[in-house]
Protein backbone atom coordinates (compact mmCIF):
# COMPACT_ATOMS: atom_id res chain seq x y z
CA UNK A 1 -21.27 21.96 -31.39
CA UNK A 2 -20.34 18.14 -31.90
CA UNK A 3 -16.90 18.15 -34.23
CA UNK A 4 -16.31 14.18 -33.30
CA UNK A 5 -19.03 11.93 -33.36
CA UNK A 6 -19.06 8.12 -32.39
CA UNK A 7 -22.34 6.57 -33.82
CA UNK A 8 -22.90 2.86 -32.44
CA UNK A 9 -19.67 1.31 -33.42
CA UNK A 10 -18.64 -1.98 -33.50
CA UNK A 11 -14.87 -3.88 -33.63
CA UNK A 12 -15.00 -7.60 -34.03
CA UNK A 13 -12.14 -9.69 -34.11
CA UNK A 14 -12.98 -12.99 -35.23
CA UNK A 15 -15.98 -14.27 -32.26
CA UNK A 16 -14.40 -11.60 -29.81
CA UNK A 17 -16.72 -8.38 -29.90
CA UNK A 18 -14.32 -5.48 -28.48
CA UNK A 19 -16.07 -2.53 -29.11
CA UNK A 20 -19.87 -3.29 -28.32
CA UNK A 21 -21.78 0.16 -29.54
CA UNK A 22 -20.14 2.71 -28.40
CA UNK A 23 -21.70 6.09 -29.40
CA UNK A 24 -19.54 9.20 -28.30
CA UNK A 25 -20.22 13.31 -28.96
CA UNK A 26 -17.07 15.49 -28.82
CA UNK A 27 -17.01 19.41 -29.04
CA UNK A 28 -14.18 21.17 -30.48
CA UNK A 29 -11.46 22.16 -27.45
CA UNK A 30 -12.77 19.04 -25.42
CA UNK A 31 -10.59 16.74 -23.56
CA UNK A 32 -11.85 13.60 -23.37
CA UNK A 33 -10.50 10.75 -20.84
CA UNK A 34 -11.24 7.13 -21.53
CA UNK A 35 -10.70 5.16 -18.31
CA UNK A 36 -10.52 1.54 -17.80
CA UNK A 37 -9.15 -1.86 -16.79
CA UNK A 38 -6.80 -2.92 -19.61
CA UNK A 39 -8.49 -4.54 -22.28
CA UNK A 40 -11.87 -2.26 -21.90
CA UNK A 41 -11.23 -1.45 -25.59
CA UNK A 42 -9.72 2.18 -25.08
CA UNK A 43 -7.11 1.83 -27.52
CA UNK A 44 -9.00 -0.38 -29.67
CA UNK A 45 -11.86 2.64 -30.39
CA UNK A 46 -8.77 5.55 -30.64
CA UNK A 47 -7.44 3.15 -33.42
CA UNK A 48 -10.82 2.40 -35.22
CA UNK A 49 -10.89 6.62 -35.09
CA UNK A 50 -7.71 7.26 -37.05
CA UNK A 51 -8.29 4.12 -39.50
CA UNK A 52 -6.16 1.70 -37.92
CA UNK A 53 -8.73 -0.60 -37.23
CA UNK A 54 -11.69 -1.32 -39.83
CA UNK A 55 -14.61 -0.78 -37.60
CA UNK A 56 -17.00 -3.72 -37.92
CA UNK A 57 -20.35 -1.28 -37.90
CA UNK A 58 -21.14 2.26 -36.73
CA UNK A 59 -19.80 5.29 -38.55
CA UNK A 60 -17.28 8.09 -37.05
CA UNK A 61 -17.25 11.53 -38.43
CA UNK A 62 -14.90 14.20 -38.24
CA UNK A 63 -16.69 17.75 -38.29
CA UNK A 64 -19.57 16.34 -40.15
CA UNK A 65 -17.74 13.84 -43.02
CA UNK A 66 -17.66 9.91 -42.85
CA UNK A 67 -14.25 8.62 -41.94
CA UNK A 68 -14.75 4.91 -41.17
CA UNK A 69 -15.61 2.56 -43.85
CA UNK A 70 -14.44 2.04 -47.62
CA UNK A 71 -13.57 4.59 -49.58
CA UNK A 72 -12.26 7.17 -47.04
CA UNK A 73 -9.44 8.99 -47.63
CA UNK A 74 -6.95 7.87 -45.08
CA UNK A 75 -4.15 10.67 -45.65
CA UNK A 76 -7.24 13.21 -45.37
CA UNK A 77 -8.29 11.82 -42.44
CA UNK A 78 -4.15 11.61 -40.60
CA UNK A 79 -3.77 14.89 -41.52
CA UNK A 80 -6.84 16.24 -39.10
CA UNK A 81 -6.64 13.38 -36.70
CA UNK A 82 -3.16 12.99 -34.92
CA UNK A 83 -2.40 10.20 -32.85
CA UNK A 84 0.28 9.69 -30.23
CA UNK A 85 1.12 5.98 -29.40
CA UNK A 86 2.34 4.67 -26.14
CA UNK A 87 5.29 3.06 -28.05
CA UNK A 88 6.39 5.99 -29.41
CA UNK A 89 6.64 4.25 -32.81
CA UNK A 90 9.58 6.44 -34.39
CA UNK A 91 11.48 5.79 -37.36
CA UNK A 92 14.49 4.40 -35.90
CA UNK A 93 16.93 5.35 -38.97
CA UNK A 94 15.50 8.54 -39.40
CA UNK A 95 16.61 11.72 -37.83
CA UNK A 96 14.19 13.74 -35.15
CA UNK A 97 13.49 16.49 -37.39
CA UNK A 98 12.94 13.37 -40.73
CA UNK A 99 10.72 11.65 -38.00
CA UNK A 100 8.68 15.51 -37.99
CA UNK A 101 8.75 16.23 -41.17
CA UNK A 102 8.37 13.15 -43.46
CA UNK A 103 4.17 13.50 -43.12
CA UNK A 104 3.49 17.32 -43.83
CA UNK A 105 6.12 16.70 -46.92
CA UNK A 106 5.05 13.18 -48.54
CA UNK A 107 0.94 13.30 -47.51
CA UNK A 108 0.28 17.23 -46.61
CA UNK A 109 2.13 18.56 -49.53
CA UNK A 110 4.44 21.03 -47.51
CA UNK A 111 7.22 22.29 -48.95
CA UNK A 112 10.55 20.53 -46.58
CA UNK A 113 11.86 24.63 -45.85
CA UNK A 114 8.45 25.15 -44.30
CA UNK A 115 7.84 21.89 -42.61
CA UNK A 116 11.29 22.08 -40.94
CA UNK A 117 10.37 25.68 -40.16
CA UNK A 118 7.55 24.35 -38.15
CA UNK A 119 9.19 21.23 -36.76
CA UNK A 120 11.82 23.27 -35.17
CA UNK A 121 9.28 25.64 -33.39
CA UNK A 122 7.22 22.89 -32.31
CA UNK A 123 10.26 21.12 -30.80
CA UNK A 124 11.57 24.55 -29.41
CA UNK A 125 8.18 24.78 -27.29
CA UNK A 126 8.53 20.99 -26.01
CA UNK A 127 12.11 21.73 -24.92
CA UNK A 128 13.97 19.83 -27.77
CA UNK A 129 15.29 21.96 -30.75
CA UNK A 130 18.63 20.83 -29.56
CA UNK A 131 18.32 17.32 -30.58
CA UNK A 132 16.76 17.82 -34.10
CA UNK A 133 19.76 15.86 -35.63
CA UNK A 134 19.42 13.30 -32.83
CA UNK A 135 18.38 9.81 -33.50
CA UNK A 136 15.72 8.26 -31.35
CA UNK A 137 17.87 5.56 -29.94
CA UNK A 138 19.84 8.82 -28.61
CA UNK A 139 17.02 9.77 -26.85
CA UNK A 140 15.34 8.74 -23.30
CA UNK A 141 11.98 7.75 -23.10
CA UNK A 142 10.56 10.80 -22.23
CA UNK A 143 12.37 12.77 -24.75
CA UNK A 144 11.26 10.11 -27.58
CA UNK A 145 7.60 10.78 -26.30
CA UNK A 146 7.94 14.19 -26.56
CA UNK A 147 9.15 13.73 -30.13
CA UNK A 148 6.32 11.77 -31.16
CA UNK A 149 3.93 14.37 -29.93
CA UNK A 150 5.58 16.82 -32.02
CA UNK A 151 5.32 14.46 -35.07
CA UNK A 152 1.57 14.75 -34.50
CA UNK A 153 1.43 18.26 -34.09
CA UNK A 154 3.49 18.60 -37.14
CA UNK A 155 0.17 18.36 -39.49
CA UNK A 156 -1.77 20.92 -37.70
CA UNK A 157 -4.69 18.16 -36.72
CA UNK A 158 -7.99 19.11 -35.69
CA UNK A 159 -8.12 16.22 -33.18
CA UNK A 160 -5.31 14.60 -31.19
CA UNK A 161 -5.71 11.00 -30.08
CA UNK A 162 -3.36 9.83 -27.37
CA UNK A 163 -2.82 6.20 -26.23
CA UNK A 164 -1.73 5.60 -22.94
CA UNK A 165 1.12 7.89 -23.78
CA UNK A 166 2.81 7.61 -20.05
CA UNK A 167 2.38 4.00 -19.84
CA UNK A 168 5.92 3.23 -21.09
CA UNK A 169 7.46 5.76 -18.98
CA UNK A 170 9.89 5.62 -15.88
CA UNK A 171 7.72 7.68 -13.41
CA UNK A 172 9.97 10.60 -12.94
CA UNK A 173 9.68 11.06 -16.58
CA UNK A 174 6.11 10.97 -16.89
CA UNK A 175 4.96 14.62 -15.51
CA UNK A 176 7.06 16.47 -18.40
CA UNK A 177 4.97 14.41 -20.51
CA UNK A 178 1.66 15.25 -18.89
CA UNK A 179 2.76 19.22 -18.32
CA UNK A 180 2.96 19.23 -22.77
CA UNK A 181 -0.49 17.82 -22.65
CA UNK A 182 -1.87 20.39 -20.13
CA UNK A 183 -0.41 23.16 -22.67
CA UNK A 184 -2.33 21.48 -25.45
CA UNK A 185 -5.73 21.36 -23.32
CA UNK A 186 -4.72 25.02 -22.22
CA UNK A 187 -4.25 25.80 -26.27
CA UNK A 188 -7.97 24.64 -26.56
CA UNK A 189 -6.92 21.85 -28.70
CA UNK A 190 -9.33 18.93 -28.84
CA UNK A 191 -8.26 15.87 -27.39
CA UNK A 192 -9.36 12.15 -26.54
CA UNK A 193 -6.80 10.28 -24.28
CA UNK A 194 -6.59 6.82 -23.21
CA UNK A 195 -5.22 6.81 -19.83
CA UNK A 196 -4.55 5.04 -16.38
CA UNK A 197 -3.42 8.91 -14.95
CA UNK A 198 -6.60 9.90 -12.80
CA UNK A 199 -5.26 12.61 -11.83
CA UNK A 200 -4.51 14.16 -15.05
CA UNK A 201 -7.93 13.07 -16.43
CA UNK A 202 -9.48 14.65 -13.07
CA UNK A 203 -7.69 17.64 -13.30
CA UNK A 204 -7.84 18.21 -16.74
CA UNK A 205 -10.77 16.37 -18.94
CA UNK A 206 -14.11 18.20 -19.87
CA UNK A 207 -15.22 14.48 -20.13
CA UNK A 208 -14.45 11.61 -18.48
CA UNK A 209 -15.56 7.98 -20.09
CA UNK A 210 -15.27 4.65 -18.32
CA UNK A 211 -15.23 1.83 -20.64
CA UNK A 212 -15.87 -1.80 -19.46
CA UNK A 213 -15.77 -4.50 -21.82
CA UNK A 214 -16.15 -2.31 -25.12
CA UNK A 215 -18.88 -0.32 -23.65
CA UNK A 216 -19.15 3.31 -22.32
CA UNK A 217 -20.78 1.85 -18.64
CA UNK A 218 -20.83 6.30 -17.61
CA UNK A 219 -20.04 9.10 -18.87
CA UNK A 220 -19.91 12.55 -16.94
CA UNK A 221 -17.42 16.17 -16.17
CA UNK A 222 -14.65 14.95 -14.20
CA UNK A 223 -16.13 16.39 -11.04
CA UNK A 224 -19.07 13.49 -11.23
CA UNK A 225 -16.76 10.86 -12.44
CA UNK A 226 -14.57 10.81 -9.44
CA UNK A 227 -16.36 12.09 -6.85
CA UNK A 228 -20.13 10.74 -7.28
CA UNK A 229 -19.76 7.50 -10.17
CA UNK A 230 -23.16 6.18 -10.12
CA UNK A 231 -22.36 2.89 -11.96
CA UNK A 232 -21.13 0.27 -9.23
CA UNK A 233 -18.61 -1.51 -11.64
CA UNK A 234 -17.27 2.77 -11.99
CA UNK A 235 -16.85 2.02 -8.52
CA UNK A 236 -15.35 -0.72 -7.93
CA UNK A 237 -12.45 0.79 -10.36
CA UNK A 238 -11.98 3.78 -8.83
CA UNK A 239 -11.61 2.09 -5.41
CA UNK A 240 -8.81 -0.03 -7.22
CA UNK A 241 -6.98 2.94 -8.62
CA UNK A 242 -7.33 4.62 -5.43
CA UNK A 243 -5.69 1.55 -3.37
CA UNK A 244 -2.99 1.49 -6.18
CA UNK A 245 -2.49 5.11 -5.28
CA UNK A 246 -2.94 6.40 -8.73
CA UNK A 247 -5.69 8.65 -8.00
């Protein structure tokens, strides 16, 4: 059954058309890969999902209710819809349990005993209780991404977005990113990532998206994807990710 649907949406800035119609079905417990050149408009459509963009036209729904245009309730929407950034984007001057638990308090409504009961536990599981009192600039890169998956986590969401959450990673750092991801995707927690890791999204995705200038070009299972793309520009990708060895 569809939970996340993408209905001919549209992202204009100005005269520059990013997102040219892309419709999209996603079942609950899906993982979803959007692959890409930069500037496809991957992070551009996870954005217009979780209300940080205005989409131009189109409509997105979440388990059946309108969440794009006026009107929506955008603490209703954060609370179901996670998202991870590649920046990390933490509080700087807040503590790693404040960073967790300042949405389930102020928007969910969670009393602070309970959402620091659940903060801890979540960062117990990633491999960080210790540094609940840390501050981020404490905290490598990895460990800062790790936080900020938590912090998503923290409101129970019914989808998890994630934006090219490796990309600001020293390599070495990035697989005990990826392995908290797989544990998600084991969980059976549905998931659309933006991502240059093939072989994540190959190993992985239940659905694998290539976007070319703000358009789905194919969609397909992993398996077809990579190993029979029947769009020549899919090509032509994959033969540059392969030469770049990230595949």
């Amino acid at each position: 059954m569809t939970f996340l649907q993408i209905r001919d949406v549209h992202k204009s800035y100005g005269d520059h058309e990013v997102l040219q119609g892309v419709s999209l079905d996603v079942a609950r417990h899906e993982v979803v890969c959007l692959i890409g050149a930069s500037g496809s408009g991957k992070s551009t459509l996870l954005r217009c999902i979780n209300a940080l963009e205005e989409i131009s036209s189109g409509d997105i729904l979440v388990d059946g209710d309108v969440v794009s245009g006026r009107g929506v309730d955008v603490n209703r929407l954060r609370r179901n819809v996670g998202m991870v950034f590649q920046s990390y984007n933490l509080f700087p001057h807040m503590s790693v349990l404040r960073n967790i638990t300042l949405a389930p308090t102020r928007i969910g409504g969670v009393a602070k005993e309970a959402a620091e009961e659940r903060a801890l536990a979540l960062l117990d599981r990633v491999g960080m209780r210790d540094k609940a009192n840390a501050y981020p600039d404490a905290l490598s890169g990895g460990q800062q991404q790790r936080v900020a998956i938590v912090r998503a986590l923290a409101t129970n969401p019914q989808v998890l977005l994630l934006d090219e959450i490796t990309a600001a990673l020293d390599p070495e750092l990035v697989g005990d990113v990826l392995a908290i991801v797989r544990e998600l995707a084991g969980d059976g927690l549905t998931m659309l990532l933006a991502t240059h890791e093939m072989g994540f999204a190959r190993e992985c995705a239940t659905q694998v998206c290539y976007l070319h200038e703000g358009r789905i070009l194919e969609r397909g299972s992993a398996e077809q994807i990579f190993e029979d793309p029947q769009e020549e520009r899919t090509r032509q990708f994959l033969g540059r990710v392969l030469t770049g060895g990230r595949l």
